[in-house]
Protein backbone atom coordinates (compact mmCIF):
# COMPACT_ATOMS: atom_id res chain seq x y z
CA UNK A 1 -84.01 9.48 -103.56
CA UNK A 2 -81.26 11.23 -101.16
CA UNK A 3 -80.33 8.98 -98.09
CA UNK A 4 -78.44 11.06 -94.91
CA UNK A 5 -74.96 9.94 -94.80
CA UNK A 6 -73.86 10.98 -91.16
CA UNK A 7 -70.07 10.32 -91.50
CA UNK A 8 -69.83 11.32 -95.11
CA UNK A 9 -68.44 14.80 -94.09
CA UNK A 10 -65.58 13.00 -92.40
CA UNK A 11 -65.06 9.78 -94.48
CA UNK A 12 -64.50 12.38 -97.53
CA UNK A 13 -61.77 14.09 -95.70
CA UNK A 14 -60.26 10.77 -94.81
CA UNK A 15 -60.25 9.74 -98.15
CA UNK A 16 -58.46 13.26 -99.42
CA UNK A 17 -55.95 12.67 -96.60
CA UNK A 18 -55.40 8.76 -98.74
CA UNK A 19 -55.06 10.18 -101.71
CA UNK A 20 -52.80 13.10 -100.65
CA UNK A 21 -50.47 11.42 -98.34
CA UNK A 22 -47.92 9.99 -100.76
CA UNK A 23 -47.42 13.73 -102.11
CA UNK A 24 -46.81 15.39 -98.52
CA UNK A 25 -42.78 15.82 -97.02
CA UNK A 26 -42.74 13.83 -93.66
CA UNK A 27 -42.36 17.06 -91.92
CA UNK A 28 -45.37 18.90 -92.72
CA UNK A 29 -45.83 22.95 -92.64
CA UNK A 30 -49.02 24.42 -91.88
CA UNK A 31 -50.82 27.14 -93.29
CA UNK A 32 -53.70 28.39 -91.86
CA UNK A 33 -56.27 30.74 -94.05
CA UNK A 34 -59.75 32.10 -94.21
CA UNK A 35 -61.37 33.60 -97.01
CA UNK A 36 -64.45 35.19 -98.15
CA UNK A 37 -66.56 33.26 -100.74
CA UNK A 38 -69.35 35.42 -102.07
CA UNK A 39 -72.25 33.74 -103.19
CA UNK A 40 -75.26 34.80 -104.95
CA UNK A 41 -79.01 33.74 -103.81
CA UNK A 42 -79.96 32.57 -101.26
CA UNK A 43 -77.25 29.54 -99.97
CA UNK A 44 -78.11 28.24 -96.52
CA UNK A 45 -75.40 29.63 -94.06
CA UNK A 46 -74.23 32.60 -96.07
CA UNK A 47 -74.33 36.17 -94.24
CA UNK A 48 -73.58 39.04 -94.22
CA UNK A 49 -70.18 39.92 -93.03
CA UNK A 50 -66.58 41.07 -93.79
CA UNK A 51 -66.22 40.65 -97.26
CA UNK A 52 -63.72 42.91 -98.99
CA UNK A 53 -64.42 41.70 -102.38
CA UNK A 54 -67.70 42.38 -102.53
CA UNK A 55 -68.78 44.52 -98.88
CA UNK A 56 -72.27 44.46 -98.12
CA UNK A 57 -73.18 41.04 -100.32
CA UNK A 58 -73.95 37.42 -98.49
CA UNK A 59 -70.34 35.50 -97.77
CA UNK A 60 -69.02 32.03 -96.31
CA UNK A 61 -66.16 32.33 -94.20
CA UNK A 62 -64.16 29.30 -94.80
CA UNK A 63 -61.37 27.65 -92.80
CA UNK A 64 -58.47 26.28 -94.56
CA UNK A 65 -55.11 24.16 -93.58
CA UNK A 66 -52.55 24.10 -96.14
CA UNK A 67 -49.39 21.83 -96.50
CA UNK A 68 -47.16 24.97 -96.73
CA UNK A 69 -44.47 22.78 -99.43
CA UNK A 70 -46.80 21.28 -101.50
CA UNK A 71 -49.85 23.24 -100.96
CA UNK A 72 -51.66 20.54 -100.68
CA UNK A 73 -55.03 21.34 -98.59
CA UNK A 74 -55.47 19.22 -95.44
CA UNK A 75 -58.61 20.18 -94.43
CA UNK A 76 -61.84 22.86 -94.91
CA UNK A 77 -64.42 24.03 -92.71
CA UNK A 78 -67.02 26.08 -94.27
CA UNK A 79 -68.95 28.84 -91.83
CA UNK A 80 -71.03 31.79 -92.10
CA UNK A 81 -69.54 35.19 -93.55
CA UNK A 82 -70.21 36.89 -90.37
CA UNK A 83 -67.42 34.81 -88.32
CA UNK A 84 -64.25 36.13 -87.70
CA UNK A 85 -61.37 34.47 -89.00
CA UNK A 86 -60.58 33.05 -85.52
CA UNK A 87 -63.79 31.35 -84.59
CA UNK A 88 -63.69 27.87 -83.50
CA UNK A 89 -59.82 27.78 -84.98
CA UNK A 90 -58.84 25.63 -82.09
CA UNK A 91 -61.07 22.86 -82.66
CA UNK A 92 -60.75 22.80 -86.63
CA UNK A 93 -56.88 22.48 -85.81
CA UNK A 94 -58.13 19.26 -83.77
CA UNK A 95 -59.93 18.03 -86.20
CA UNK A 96 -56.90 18.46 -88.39
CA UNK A 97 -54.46 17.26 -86.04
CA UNK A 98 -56.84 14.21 -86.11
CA UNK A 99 -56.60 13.82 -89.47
CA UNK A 100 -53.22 14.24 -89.62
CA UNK A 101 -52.83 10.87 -87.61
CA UNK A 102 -49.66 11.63 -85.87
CA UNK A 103 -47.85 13.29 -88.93
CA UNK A 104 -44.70 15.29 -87.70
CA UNK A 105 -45.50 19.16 -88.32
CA UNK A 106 -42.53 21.37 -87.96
CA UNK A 107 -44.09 24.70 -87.99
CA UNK A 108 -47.48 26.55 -88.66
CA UNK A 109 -47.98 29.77 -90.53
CA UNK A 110 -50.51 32.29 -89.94
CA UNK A 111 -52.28 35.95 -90.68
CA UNK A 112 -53.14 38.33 -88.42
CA UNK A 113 -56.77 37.06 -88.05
CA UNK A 114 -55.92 34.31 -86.08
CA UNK A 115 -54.78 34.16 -82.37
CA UNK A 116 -55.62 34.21 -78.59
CA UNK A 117 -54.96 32.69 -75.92
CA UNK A 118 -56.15 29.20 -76.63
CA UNK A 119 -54.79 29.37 -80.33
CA UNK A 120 -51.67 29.36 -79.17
CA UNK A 121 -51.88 27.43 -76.39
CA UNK A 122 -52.46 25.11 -79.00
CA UNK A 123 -49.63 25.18 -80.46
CA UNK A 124 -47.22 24.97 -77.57
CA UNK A 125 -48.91 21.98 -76.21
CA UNK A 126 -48.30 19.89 -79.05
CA UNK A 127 -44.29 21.75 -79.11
CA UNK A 128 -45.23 22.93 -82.89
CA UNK A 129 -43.44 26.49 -83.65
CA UNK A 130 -45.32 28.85 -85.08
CA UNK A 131 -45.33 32.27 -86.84
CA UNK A 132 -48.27 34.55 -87.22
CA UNK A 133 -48.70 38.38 -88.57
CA UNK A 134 -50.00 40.59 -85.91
CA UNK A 135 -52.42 43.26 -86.10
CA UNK A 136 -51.18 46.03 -84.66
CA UNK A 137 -53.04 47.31 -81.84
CA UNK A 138 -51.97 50.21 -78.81
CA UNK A 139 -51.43 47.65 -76.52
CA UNK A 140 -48.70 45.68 -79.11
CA UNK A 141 -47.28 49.31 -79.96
CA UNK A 142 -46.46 49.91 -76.32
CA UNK A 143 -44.12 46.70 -76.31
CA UNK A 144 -42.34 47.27 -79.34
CA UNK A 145 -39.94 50.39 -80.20
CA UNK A 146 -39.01 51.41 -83.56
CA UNK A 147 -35.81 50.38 -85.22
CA UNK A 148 -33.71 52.04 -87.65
CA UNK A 149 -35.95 54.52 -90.22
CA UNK A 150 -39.06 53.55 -91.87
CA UNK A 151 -41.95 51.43 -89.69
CA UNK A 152 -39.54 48.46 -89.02
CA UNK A 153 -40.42 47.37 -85.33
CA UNK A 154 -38.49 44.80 -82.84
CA UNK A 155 -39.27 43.91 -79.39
CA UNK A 156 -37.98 45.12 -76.62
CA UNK A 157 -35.59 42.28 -75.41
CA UNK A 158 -33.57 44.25 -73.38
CA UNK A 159 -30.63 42.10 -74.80
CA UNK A 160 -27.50 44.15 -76.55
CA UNK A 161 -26.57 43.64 -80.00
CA UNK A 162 -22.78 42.56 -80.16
């Protein structure tokens, strides 16, 4: 006989973040990932999406938070395979965050699939650095000039170096 367990989704994490907590640095780092999980059938929530493993075939699109030292993962949010990387980021960081309980983070690390406005927003609110990999786009190519040989870039500053 199954029984519906409401909370269970959050009591679990609450529990992983008891168990892991004597293992994490008091200054945590954050990594931030998504990833495409292929599945075969017919899994409720799978799609179609962006999967580079395996194009064209049904896919979850998790979230993930990482403790960048330990690699220890803080938290999981599991979504369809057609959502892009930076859906509903912001409020699966709350709900890490919450988790967290107050934990001092010095930093957050991040691809290129995440950003926007109220991404990082997020970030300076709560005075966490961060560093992300852009995707490079006409618009970011406009602000940055080459430097030196090869496709090294840095941003126009307007500052001398000396």
């Amino acid at each position: 006989m199954r029984t519906s367990c409401p909370n269970l989704r959050f009591e679990l994490r609450t529990l992983n973040q008891t168990v892991i907590r004597p293992c994490l640095p008091s200054k945590l780092v954050l990594d931030l990932d998504s990833t495409a999980e292929t599945v075969y059938g017919d899994q409720v929530g799978a799609e179609k999406g962006k999967n580079p493993h395996k194009p064209g075939r049904k896919s979850y699109h998790p979230l993930l938070t990482f403790e960048g030292q330990s690699r220890l993962c803080l938290n999981d949010f599991l979504r369809s395979g057609n959502t892009h990387a930076s859906t509903d980021a912001a409020s699966f960081l709350d709900n890490t965050f919450e988790l967290l309980g107050g934990r001092s983070v010095k930093y957050a690390r991040f691809d290129k699939g995440f950003g926007g406005e109220e991404f990082y927003s997020l970030w300076e609110g709560k005075n966490i650095g961060y560093v992300g990999k852009l995707k490079r786009t006409q618009r970011l190519a406009a602000q940055v000039q080459p430097a030196g040989t090869g496709n090294d870039l840095s941003m126009k500053t307007g500052l001398s170096k000396g």
